[in-house]
C-alpha atoms as a PDB file:
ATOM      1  CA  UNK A   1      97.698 123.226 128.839  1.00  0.00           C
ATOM      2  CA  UNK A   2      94.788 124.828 127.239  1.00  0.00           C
ATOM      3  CA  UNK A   3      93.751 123.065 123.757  1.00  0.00           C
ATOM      4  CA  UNK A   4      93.805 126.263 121.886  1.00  0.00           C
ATOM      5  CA  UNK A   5      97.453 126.677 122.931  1.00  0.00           C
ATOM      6  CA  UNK A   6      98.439 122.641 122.516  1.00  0.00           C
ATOM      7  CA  UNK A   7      96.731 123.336 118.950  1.00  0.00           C
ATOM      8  CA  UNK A   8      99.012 126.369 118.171  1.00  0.00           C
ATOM      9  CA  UNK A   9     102.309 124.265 119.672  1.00  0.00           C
ATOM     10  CA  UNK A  10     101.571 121.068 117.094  1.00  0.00           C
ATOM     11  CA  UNK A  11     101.555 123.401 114.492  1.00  0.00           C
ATOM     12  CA  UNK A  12     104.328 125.021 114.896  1.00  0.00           C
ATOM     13  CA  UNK A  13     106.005 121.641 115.253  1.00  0.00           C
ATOM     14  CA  UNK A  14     104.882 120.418 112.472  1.00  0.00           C
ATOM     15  CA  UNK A  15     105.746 123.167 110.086  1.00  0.00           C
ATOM     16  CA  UNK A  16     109.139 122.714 112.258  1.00  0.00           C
ATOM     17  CA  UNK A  17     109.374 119.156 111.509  1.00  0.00           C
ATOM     18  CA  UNK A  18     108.122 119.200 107.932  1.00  0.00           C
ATOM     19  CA  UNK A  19     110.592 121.770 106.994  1.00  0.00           C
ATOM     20  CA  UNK A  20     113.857 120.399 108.422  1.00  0.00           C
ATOM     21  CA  UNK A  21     112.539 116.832 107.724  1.00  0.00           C
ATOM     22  CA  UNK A  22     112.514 115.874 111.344  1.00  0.00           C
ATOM     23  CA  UNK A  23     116.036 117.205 112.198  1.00  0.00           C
ATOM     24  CA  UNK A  24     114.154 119.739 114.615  1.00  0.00           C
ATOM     25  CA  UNK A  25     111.146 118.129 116.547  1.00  0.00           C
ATOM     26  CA  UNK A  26     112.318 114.462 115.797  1.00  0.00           C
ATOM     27  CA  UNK A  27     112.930 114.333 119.611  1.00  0.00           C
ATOM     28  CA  UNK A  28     111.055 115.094 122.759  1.00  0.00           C
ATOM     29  CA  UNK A  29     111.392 114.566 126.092  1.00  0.00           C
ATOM     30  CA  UNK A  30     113.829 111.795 125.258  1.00  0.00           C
ATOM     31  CA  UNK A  31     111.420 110.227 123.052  1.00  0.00           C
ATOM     32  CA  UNK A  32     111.372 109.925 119.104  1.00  0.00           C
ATOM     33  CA  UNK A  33     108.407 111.612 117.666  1.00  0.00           C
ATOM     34  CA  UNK A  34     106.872 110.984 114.222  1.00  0.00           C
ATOM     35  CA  UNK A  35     103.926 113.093 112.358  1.00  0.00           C
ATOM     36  CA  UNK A  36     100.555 111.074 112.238  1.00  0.00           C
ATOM     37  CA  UNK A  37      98.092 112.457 109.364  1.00  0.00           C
ATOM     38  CA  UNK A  38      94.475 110.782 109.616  1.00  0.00           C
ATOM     39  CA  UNK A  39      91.244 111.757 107.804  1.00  0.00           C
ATOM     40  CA  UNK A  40      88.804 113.542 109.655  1.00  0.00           C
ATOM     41  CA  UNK A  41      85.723 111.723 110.624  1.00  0.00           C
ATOM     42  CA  UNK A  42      83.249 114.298 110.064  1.00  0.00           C
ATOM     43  CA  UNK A  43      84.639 116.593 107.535  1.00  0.00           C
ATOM     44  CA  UNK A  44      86.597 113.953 105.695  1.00  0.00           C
ATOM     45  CA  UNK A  45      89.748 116.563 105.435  1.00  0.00           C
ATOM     46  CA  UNK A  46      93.356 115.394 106.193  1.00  0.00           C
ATOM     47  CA  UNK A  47      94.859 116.180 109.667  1.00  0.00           C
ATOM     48  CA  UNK A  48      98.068 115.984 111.031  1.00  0.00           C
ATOM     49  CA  UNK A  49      99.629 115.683 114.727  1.00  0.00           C
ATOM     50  CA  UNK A  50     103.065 115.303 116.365  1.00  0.00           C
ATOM     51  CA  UNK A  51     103.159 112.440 118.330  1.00  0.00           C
ATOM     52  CA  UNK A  52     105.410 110.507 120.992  1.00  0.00           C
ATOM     53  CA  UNK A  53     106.296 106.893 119.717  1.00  0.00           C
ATOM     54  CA  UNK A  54     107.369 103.516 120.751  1.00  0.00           C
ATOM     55  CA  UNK A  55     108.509 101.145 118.617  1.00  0.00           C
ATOM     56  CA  UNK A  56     110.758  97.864 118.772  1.00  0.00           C
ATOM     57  CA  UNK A  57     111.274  95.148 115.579  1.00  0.00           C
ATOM     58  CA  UNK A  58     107.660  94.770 114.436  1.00  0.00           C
ATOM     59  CA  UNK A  59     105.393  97.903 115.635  1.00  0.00           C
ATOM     60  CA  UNK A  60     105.580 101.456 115.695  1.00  0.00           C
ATOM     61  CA  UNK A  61     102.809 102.731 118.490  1.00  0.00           C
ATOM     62  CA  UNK A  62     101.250 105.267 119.570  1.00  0.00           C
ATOM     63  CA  UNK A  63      99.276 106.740 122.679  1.00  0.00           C
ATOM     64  CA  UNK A  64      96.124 108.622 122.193  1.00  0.00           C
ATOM     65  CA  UNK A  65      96.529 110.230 125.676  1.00  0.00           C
ATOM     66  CA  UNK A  66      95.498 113.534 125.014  1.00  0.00           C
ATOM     67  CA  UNK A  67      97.054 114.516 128.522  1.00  0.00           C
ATOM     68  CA  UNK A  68      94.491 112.372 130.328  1.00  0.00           C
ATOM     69  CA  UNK A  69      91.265 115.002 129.295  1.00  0.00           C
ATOM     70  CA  UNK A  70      88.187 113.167 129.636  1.00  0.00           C
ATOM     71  CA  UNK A  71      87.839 112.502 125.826  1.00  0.00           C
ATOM     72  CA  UNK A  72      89.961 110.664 123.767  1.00  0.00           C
ATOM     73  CA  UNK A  73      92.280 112.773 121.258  1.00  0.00           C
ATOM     74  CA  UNK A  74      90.619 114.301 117.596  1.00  0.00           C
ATOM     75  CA  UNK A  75      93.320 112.316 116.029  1.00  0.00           C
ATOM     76  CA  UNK A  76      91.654 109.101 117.968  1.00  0.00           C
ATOM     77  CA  UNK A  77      88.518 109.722 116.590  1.00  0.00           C
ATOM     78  CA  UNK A  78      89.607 109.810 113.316  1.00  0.00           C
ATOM     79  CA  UNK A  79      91.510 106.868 112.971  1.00  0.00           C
ATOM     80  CA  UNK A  80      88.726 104.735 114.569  1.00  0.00           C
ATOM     81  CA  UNK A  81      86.708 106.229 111.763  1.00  0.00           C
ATOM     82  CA  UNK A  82      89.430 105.517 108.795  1.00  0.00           C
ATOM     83  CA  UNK A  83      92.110 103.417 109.778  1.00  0.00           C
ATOM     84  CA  UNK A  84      93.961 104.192 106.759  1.00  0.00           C
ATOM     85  CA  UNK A  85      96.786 106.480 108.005  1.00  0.00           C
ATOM     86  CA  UNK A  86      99.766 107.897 106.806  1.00  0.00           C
ATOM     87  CA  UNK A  87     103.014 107.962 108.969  1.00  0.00           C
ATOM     88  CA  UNK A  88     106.096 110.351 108.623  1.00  0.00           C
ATOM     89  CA  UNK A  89     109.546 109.315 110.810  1.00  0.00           C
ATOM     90  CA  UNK A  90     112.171 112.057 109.888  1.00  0.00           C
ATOM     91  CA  UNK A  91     112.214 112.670 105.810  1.00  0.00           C
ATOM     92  CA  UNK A  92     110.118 109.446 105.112  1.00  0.00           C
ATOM     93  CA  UNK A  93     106.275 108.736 104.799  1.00  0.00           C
ATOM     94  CA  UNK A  94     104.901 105.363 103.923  1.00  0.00           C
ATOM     95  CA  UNK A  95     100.942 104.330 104.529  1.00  0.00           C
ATOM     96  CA  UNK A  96      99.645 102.591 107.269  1.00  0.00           C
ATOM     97  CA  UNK A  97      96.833 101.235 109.312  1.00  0.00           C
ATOM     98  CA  UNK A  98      96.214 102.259 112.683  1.00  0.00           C
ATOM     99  CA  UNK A  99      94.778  99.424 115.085  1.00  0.00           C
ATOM    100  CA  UNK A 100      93.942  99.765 118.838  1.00  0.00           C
ATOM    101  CA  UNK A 101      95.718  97.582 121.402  1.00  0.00           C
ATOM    102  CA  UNK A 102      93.806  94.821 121.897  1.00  0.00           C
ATOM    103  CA  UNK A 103      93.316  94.468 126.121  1.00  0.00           C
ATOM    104  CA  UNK A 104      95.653  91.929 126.207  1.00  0.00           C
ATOM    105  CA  UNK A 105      98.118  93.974 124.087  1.00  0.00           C
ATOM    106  CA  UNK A 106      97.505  97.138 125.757  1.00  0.00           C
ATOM    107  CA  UNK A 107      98.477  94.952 129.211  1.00  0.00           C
ATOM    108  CA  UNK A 108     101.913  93.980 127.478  1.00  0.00           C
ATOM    109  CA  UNK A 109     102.735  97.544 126.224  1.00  0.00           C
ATOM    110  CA  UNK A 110     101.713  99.791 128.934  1.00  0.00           C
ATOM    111  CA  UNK A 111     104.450  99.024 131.108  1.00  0.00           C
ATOM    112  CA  UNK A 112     106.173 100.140 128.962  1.00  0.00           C
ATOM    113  CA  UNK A 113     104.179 102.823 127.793  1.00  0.00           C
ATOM    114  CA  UNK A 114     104.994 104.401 131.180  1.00  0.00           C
ATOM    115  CA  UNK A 115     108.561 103.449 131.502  1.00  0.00           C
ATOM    116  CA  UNK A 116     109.038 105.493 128.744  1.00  0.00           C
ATOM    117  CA  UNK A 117     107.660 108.549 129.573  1.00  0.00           C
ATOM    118  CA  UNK A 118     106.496 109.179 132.876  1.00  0.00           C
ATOM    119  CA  UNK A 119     104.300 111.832 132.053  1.00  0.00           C
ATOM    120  CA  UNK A 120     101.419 109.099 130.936  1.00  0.00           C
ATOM    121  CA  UNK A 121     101.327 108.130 134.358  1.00  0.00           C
ATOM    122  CA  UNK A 122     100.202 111.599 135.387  1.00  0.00           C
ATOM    123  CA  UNK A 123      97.496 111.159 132.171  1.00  0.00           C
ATOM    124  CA  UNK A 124      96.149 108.119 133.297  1.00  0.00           C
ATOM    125  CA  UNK A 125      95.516 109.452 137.251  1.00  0.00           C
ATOM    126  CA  UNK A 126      93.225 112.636 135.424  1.00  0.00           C
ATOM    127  CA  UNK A 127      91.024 110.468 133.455  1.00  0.00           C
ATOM    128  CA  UNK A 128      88.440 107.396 133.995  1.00  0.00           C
ATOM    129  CA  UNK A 129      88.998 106.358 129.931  1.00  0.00           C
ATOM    130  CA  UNK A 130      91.070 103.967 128.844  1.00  0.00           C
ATOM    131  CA  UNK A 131      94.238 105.167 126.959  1.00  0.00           C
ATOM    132  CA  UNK A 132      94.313 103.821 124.120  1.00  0.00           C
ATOM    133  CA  UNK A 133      97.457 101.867 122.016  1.00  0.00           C
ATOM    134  CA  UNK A 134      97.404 102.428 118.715  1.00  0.00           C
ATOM    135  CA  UNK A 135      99.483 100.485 116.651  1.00  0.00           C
ATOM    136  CA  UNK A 136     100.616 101.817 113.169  1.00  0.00           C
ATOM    137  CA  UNK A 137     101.370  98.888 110.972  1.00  0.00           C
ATOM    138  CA  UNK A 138     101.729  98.471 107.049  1.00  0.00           C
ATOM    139  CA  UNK A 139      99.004  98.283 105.514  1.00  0.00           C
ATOM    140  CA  UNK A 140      97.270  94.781 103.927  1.00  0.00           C
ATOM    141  CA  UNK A 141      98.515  93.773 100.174  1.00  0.00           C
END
């Protein structure tokens, strides 16, 4: 898929999202979805994306897979740049902090990464990066 379309498709999911708070778009490909907002790292502006996520009792994660293109995601980028995130899962938003996987984290999630969708299989075959885990996590006191 070309970027300008993927663009115009994340848009309209989440004005979709926002408007039905996450009763449409909560759900793709068998997989929950959530809206990540970072701030840019150039232009300092807030931007949001629909992403797939994982989650089980103490993270919620996400992949910055960008369909396996040779650079990572905008969204990537920005959170590397400011951490300080904030999260929407159906009608609620809270703050977080976005961390990357540590290696040896990455090696414990990405089995399961791929067990859960088996498209970022297909991602990791069209790229040489590392795709990254990002975890989301509540930000310190």
């Amino acid at each position: 898929m070309r970027d300008a379309t993927a663009r115009r498709l994340s848009r309209l999911h989440i004005a979709l999202y926002r408007a039905t708070r996450g009763v449409l778009g909560r759900r793709l490909v068998r997989n929950d979805m959530l809206l990540l907002t970072t701030t840019g790292s150039r232009t300092g502006r807030r931007h949001t994306v629909p992403l797939l996520c994982l989650r089980d009792d103490e993270h919620l994660v996400v992949i910055a897979s960008w369909g396996g293109r040779p650079r990572h995601p905008q969204w990537y980028t920005n959170l590397v740049a400011h951490p300080d995130v904030t999260v929407q899962v159906r009608g609620r938003r809270w703050p977080a902090r976005a961390r990357t996987a540590s290696p040896e984290e990455r090696a414990v999630w990405w089995p399961r990464v791929l067990a859960t969708y088996k498209g970022y299989r297909l991602y990791e075959s069209n790229t040489d990066r590392v795709i990254p885990v990002v975890f989301l996590e509540p930000p310190a006191p």
